[in-house]
N, C-alpha and C. Protein backbone atom coordinates (compact mmCIF):
# COMPACT_ATOMS: atom_id res chain seq x y z
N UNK A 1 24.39 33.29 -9.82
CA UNK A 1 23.49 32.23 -10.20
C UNK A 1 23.00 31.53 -8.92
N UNK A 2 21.62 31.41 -8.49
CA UNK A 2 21.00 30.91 -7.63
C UNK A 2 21.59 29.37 -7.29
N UNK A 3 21.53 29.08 -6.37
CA UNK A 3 21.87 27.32 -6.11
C UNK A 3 20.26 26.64 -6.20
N UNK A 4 20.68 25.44 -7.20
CA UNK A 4 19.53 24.73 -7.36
C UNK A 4 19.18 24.24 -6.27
N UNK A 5 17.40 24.24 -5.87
CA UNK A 5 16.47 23.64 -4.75
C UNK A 5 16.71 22.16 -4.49
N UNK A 6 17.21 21.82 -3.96
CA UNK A 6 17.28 19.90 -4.02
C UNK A 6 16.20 19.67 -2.82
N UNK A 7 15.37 20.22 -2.83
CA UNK A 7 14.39 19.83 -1.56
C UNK A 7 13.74 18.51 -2.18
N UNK A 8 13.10 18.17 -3.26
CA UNK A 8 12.48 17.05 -3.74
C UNK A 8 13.40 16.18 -3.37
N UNK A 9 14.68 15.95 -4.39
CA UNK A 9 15.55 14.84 -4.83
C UNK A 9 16.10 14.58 -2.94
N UNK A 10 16.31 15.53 -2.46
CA UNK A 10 16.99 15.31 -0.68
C UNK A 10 15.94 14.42 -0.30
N UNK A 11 14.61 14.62 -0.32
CA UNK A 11 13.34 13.99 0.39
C UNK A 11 13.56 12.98 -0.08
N UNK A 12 13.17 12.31 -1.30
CA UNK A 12 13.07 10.76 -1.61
C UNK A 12 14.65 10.66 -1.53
N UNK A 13 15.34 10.79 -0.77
CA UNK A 13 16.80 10.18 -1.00
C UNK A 13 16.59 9.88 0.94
N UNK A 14 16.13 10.49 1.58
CA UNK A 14 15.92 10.28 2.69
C UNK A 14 14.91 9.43 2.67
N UNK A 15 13.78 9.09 2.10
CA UNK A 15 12.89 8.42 2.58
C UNK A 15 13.03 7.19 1.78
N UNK A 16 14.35 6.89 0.86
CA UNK A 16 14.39 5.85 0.51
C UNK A 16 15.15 5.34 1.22
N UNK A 17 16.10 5.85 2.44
CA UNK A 17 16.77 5.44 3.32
C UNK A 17 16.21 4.79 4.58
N UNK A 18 14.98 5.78 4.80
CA UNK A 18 14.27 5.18 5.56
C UNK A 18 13.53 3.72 5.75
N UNK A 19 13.27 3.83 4.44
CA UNK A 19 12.13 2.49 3.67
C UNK A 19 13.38 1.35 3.84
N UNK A 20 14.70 1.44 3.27
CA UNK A 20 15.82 0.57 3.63
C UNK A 20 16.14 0.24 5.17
N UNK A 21 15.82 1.33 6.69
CA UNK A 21 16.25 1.48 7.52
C UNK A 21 15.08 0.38 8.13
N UNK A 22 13.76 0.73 7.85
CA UNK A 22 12.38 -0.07 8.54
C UNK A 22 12.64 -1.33 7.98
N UNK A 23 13.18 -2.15 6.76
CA UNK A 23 13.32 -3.05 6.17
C UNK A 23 14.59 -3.60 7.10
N UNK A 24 15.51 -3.65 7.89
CA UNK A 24 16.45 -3.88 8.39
C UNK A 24 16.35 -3.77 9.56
N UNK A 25 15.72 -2.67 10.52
CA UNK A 25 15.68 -2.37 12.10
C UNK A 25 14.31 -1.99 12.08
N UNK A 26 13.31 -2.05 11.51
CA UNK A 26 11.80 -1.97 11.98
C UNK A 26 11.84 -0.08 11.79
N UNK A 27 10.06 -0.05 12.28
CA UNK A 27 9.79 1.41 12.34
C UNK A 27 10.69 1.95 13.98
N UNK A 28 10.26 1.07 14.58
CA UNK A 28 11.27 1.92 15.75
C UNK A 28 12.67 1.71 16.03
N UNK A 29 13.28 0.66 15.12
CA UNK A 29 14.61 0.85 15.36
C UNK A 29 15.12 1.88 14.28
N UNK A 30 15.17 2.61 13.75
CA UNK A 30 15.30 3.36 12.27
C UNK A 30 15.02 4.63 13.14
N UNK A 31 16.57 5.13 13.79
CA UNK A 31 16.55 6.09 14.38
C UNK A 31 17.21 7.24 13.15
N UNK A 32 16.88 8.42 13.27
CA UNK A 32 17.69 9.76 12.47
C UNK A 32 19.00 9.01 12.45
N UNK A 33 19.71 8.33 13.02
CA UNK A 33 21.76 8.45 12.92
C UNK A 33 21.47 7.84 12.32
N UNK A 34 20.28 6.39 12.28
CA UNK A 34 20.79 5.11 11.41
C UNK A 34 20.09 5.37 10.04
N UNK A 35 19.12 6.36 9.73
CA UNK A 35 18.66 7.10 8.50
C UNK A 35 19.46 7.61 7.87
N UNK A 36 20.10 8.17 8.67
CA UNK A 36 20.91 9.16 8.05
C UNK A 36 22.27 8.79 7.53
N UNK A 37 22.98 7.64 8.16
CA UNK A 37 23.99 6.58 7.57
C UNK A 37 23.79 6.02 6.41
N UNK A 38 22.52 5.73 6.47
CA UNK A 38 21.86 4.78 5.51
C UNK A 38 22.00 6.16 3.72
N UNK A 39 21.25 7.03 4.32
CA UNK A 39 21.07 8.72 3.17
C UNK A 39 22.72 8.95 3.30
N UNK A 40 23.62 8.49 3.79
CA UNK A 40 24.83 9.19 3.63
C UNK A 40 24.53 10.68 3.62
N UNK A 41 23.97 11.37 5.00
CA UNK A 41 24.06 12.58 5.21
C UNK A 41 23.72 12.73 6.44
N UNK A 42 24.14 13.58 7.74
CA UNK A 42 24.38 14.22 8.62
C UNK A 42 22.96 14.67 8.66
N UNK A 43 22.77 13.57 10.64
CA UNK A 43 21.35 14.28 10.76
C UNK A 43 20.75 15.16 10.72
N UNK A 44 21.65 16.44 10.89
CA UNK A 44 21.17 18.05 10.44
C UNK A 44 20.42 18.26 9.16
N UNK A 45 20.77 17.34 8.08
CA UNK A 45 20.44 17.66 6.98
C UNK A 45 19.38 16.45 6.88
N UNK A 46 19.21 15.74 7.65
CA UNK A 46 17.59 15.01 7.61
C UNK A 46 16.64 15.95 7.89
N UNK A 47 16.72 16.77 9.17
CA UNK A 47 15.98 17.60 9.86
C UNK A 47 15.77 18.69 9.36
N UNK A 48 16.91 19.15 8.41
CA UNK A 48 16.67 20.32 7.68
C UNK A 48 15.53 20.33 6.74
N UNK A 49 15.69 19.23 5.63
CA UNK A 49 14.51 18.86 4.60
C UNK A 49 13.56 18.25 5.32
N UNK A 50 13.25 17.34 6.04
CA UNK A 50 12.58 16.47 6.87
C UNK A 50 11.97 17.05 7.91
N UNK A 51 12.58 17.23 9.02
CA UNK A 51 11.81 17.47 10.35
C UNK A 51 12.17 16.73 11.01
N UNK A 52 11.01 16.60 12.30
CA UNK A 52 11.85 15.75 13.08
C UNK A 52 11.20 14.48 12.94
N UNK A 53 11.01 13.21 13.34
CA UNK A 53 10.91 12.06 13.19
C UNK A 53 9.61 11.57 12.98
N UNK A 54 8.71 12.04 13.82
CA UNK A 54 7.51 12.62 13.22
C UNK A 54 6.79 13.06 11.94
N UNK A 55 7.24 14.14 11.39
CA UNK A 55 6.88 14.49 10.26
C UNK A 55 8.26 13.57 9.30
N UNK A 56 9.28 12.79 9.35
CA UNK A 56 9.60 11.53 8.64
C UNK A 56 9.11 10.71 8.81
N UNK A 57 8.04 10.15 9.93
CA UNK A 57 6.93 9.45 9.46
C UNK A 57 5.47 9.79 9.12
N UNK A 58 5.38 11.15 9.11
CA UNK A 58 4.51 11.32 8.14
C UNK A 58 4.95 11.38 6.88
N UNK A 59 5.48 11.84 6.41
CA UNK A 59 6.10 11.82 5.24
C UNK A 59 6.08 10.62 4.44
N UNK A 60 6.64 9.73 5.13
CA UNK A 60 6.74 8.18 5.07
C UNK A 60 4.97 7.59 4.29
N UNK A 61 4.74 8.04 5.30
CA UNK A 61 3.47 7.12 4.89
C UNK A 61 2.70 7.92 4.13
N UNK A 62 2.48 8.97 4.09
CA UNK A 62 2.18 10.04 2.65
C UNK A 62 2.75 9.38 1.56
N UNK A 63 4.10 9.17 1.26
CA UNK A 63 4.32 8.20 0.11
C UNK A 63 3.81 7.19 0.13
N UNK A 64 3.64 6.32 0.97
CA UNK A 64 3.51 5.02 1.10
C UNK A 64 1.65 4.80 0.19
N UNK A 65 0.78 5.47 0.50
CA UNK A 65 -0.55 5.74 0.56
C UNK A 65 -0.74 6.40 -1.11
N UNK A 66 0.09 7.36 -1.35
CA UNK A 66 -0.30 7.92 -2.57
C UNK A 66 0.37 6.75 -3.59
N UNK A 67 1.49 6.14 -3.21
CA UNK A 67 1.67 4.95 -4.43
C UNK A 67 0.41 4.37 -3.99
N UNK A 68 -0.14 3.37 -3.22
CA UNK A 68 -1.19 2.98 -3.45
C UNK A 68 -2.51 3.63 -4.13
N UNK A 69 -2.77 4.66 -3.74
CA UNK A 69 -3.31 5.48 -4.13
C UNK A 69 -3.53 5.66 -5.91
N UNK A 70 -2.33 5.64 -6.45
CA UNK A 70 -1.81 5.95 -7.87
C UNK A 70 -2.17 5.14 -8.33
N UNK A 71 -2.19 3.40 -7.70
CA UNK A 71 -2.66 2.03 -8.24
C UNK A 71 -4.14 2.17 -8.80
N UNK A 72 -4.33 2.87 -7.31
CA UNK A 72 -6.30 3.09 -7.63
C UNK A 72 -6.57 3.65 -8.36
N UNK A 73 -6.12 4.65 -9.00
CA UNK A 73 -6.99 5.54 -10.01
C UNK A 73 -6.70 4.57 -10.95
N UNK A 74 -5.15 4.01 -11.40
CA UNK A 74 -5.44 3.13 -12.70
C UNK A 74 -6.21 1.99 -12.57
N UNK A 75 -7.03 1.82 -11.54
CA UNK A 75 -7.98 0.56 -11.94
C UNK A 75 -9.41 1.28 -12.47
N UNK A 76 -9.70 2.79 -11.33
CA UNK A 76 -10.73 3.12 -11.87
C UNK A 76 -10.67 3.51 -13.34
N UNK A 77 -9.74 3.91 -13.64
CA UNK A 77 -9.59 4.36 -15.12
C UNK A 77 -9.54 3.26 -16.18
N UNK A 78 -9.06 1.81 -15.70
CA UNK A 78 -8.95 1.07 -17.05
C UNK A 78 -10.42 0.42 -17.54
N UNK A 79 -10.85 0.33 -18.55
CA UNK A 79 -11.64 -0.27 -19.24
C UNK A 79 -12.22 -1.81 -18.86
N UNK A 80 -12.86 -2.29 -18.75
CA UNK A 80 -13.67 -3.24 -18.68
C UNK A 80 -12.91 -4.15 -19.10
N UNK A 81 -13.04 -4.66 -20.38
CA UNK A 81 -12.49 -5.31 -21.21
C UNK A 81 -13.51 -6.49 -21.30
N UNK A 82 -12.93 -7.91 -22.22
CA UNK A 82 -13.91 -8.57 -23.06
C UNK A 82 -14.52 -9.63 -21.17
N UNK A 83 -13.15 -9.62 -20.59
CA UNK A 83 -13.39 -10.73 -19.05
C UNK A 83 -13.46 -9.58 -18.19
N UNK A 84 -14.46 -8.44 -17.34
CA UNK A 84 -14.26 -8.06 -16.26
C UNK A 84 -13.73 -8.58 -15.05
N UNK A 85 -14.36 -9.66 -14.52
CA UNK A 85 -14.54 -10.36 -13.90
C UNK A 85 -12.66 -10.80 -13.44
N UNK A 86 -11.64 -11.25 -14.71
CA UNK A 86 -10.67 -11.46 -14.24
C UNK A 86 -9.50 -10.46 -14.46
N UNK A 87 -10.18 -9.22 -15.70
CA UNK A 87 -9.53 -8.07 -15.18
C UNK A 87 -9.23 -7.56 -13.99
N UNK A 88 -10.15 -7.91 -12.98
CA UNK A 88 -10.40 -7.50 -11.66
C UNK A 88 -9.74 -7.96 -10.65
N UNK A 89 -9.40 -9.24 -11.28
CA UNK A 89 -8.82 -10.74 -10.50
C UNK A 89 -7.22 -10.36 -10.90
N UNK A 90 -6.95 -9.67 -12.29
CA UNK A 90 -5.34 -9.75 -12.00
C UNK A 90 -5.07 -8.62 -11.57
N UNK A 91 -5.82 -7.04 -11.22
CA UNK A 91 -5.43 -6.10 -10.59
C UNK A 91 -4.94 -6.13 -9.24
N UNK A 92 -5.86 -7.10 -8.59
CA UNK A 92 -5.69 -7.83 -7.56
C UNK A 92 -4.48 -8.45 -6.90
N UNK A 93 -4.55 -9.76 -7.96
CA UNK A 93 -3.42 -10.53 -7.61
C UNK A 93 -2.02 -10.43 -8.55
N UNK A 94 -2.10 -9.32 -9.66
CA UNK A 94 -1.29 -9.84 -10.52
C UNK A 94 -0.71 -7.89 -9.77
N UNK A 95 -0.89 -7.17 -9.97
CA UNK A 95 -0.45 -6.05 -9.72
C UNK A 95 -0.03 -6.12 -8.63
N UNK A 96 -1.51 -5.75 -7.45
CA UNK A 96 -1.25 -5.15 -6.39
C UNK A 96 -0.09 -6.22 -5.50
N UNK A 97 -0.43 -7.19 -5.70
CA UNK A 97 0.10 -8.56 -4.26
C UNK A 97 1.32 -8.95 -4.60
N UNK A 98 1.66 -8.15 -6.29
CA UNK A 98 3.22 -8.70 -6.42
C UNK A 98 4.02 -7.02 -5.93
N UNK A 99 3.79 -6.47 -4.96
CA UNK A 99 4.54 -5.57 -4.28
C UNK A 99 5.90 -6.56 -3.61
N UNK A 100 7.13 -5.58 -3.89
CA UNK A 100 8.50 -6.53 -2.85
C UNK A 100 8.03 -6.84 -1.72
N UNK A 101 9.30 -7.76 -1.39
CA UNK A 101 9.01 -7.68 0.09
C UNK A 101 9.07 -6.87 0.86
N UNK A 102 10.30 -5.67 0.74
CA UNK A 102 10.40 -4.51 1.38
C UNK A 102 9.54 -4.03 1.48
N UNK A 103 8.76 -3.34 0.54
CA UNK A 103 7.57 -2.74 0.56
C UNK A 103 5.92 -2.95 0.87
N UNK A 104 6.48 -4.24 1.57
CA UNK A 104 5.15 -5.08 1.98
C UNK A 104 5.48 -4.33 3.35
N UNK A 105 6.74 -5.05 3.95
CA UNK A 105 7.43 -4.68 5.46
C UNK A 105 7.32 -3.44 5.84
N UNK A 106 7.65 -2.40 5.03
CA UNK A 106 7.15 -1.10 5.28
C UNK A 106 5.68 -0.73 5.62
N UNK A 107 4.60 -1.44 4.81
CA UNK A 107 3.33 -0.95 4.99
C UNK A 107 2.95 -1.53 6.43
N UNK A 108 4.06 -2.88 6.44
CA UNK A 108 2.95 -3.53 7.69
C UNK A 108 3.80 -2.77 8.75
N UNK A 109 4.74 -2.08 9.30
CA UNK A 109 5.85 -1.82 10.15
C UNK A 109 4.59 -0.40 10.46
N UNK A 110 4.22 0.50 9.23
CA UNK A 110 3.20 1.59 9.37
C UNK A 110 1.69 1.36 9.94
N UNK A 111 1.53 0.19 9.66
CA UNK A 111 0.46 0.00 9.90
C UNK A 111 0.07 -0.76 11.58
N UNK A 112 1.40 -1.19 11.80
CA UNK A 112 1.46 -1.70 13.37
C UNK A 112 1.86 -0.43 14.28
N UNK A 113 2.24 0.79 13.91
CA UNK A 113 2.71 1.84 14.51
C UNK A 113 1.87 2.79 14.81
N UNK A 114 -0.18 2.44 13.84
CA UNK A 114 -1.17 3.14 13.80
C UNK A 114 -1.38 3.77 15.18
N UNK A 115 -1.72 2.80 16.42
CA UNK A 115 -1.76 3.53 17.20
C UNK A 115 -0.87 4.31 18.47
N UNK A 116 0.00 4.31 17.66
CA UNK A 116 1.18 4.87 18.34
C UNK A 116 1.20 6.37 17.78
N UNK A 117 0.98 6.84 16.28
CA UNK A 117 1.27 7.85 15.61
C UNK A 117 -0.12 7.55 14.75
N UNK A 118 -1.59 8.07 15.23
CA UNK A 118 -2.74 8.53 14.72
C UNK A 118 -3.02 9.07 13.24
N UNK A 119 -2.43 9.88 12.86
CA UNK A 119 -2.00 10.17 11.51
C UNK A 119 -1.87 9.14 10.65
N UNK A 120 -0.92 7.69 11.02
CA UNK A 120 -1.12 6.75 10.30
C UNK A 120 -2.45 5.97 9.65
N UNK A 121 -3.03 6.13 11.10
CA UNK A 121 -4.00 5.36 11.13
C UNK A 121 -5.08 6.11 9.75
N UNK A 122 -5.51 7.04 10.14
CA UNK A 122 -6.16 8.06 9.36
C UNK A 122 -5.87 7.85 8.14
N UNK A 123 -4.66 8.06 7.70
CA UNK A 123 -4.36 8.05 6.25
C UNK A 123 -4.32 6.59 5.81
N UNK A 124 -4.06 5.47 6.95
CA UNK A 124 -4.28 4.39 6.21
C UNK A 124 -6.35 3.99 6.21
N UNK A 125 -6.49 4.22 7.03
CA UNK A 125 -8.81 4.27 6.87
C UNK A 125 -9.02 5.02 5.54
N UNK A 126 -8.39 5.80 5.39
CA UNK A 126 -9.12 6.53 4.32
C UNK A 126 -8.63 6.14 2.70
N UNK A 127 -7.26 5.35 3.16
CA UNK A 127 -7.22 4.35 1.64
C UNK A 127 -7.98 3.04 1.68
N UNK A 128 -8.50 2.41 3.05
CA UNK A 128 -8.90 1.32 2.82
C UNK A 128 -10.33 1.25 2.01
N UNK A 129 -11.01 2.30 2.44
CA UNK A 129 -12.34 3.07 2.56
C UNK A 129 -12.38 3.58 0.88
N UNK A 130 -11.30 4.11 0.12
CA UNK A 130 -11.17 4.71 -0.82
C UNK A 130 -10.91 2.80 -2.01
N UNK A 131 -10.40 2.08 -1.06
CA UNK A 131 -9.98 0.76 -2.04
C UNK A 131 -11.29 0.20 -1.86
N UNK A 132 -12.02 0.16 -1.02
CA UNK A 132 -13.04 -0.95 -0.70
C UNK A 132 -14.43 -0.38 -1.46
N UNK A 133 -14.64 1.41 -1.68
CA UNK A 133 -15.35 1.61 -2.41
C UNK A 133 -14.93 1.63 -4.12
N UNK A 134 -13.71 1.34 -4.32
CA UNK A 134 -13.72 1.83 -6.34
C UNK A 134 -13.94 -0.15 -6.42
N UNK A 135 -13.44 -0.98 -5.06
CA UNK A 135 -13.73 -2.11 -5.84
C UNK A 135 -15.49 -2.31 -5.83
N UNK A 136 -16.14 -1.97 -4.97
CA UNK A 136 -17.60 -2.11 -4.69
C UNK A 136 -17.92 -1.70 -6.39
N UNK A 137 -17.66 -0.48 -6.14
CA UNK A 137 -17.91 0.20 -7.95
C UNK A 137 -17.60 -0.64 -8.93
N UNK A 138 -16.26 -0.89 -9.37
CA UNK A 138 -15.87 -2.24 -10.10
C UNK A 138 -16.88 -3.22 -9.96
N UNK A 139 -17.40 -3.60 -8.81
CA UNK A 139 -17.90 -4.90 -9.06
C UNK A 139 -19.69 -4.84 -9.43
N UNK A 140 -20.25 -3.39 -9.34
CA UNK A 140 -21.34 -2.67 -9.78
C UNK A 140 -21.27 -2.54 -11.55
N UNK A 141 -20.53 -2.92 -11.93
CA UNK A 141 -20.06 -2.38 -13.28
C UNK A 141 -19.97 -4.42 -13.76
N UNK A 142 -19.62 -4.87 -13.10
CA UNK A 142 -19.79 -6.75 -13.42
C UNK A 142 -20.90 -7.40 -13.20
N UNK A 143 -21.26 -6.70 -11.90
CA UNK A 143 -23.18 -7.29 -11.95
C UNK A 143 -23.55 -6.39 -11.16
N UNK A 144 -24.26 -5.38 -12.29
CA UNK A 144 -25.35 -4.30 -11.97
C UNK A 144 -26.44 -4.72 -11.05
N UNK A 145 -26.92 -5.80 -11.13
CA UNK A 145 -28.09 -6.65 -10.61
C UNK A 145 -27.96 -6.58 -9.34
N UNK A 146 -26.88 -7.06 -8.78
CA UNK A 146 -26.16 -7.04 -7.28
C UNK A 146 -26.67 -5.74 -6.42
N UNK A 147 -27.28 -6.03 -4.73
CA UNK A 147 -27.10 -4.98 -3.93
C UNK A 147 -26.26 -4.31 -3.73
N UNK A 148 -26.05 -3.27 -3.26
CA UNK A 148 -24.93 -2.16 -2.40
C UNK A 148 -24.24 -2.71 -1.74
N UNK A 149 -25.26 -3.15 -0.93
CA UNK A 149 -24.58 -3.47 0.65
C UNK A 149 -23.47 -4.88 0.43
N UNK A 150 -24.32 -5.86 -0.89
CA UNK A 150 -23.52 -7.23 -0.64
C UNK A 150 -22.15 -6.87 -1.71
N UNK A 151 -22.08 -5.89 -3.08
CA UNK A 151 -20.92 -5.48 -3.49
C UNK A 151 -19.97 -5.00 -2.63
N UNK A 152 -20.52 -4.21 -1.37
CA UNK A 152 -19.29 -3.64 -0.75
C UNK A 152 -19.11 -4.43 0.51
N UNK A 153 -19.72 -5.51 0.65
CA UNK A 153 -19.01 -6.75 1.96
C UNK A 153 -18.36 -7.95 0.77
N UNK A 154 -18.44 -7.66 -0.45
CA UNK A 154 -17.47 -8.55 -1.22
C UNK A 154 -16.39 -7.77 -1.40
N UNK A 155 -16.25 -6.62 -1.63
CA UNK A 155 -15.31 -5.43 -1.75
C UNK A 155 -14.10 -5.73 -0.41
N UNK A 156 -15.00 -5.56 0.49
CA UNK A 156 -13.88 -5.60 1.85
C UNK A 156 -13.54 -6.65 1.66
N UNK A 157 -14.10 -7.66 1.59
CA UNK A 157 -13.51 -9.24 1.70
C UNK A 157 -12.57 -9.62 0.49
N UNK A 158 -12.54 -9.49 -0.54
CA UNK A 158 -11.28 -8.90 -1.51
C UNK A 158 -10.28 -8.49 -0.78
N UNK A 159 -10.49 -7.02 -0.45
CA UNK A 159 -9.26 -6.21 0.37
C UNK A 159 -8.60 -7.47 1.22
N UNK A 160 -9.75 -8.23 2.32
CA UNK A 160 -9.19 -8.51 3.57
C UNK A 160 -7.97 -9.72 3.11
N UNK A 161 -8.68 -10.58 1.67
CA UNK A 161 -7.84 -11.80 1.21
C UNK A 161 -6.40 -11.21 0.34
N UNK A 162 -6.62 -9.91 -0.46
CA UNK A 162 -4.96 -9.18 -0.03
C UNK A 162 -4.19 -8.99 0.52
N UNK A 163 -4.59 -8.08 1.21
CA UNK A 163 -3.43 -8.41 2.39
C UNK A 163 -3.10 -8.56 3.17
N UNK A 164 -3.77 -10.18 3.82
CA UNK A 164 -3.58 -11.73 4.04
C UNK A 164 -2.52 -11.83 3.25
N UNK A 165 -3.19 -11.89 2.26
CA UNK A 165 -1.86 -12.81 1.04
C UNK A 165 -0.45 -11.99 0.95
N UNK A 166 -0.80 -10.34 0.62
CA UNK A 166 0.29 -9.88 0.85
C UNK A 166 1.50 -9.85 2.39
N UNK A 167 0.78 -10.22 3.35
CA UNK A 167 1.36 -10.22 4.31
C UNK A 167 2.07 -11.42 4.23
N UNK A 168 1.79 -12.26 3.55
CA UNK A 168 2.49 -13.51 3.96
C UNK A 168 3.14 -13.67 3.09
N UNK A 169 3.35 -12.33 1.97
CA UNK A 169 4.56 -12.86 0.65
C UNK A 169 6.04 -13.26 1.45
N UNK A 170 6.38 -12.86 2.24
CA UNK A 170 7.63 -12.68 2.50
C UNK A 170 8.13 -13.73 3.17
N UNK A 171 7.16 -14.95 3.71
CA UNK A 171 7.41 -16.09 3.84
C UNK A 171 7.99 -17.18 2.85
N UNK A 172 7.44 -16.76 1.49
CA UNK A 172 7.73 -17.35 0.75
C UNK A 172 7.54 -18.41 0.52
N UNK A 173 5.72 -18.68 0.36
CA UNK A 173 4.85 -19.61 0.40
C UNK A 173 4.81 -20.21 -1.19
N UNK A 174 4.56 -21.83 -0.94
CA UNK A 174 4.47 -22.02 -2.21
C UNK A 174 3.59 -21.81 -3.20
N UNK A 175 3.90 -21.50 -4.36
CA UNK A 175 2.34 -20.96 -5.22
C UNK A 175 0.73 -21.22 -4.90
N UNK A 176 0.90 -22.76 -4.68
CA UNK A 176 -0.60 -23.12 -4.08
C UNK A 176 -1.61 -22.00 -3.17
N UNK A 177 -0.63 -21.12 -2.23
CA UNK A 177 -1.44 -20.53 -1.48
C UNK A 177 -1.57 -19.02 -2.01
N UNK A 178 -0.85 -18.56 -3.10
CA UNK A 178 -1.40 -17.75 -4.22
C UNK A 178 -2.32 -17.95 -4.60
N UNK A 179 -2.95 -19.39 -5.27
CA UNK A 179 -3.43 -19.90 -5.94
C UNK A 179 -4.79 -19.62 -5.02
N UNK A 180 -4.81 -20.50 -4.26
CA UNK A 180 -5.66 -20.78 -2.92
C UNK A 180 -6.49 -19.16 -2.85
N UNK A 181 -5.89 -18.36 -2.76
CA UNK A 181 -5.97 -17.37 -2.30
C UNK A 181 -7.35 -16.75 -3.42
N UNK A 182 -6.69 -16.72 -4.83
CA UNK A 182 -7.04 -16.36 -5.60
C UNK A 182 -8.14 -16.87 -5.89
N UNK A 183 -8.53 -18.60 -5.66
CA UNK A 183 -9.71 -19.08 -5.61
C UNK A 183 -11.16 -18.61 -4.82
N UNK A 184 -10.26 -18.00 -3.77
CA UNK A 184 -11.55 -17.59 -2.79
C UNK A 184 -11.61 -16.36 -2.93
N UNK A 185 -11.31 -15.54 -3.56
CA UNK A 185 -11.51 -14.65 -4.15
C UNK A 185 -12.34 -14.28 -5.38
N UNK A 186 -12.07 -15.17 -6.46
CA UNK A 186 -13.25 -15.87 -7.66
C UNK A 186 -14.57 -16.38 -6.58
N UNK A 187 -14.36 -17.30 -5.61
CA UNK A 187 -15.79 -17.77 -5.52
C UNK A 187 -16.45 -16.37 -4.58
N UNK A 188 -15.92 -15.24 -3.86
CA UNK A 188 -16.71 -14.68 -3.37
C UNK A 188 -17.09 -12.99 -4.11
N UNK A 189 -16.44 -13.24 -5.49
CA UNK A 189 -16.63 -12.37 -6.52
C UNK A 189 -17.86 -13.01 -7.27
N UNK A 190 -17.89 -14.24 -6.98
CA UNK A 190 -19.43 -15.31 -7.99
C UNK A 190 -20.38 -15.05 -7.23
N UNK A 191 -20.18 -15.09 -6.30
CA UNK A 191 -21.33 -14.56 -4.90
C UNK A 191 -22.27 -13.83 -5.31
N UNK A 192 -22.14 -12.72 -5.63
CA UNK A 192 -22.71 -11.85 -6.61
C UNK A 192 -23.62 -11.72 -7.62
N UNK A 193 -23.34 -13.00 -8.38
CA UNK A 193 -23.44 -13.39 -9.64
C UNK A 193 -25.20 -13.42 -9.37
């Protein structure tokens, strides 16, 4: 009888070690020994499924990108509904910005490492680019009337008041600047109007 493949279940067991390791010692302190303490397994067997540190941070952020990623299609896919306008507003703030803190720390730890490891960078442009056009679209679908050009400089400016806001969850600000947040977000979604 063949021995079952654990290549999947090994990977996310390593890269949830990792995501624990960047949350505790950053992207560059989160060496293979301290990954691999963390995975309770012998760096051989990081490197075996994994690679070398490199392709565990590609890897890394390949997950990191396709969960976001996964977010996006369910916005392009959900329905309108009777309020577009704050359908849009809780995908925003009610979905995306209530990410943990860990998983805030991870994106920003990847995203400060862009030009260190190029690949990051890339795969993170091409989600911003991929978020900034389905919201442009979204917001083509709330007021048809609206230019191109000014849906997709409200689009980015959305993105940019995310994550702002998400960056600063982990401070643990008081609601007001949720709030705050969310306001200028409504008035430059009215912009439009």
């Amino acid at each position: 009888m063949p021995r079952p493949d654990l290549t999947t279940e090994r990977t996310e067991q390593i890269l949830d070690a990792f995501e624990r390791c960047i949350v505790k010692y950053g992207l560059e302190g989160s060496s293979l020994e301290k990954i691999g303490e963390e995975a309770g397994m012998k760096r051989t067997i990081l490197r075996h499924y994994i690679g070398n540190r490199e392709d565990l941070i590609r890897s890394l952020c390949g997950r990191v990108v396709s969960r976001w990623s996964q977010h996006l299609r369910a916005l392009e896919r959900a329905p309108l509904g009777a309020n577009p306008r704050e359908a849009l507003m809780g995908y925003l703030f009610d979905d995306l910005a209530d990410q943990s803190g860990e998983a805030i720390l991870v994106a920003e730890n990847l995203i400060a490492a862009a030009e260190r490891y190029p690949f990051i960078g890339d795969q993170m442009r091409g989600y911003m680019g991929d978020l900034t056009d389905v919201l442009s679209g979204r917001l083509a679908l709330i007021y048809p009337e609206s230019k191109a050009a000014a849906r997709w400089q409200v689009a980015y400016g959305l993105t940019s008041i995310l994550f702002n806001d998400s960056s600063l969850a982990t401070l643990g600000l008081p609601p007001k600047y949720r709030r705050a947040a969310r306001g200028c977000a409504a008035a430059l979604i009215d912009s439009l109007a």
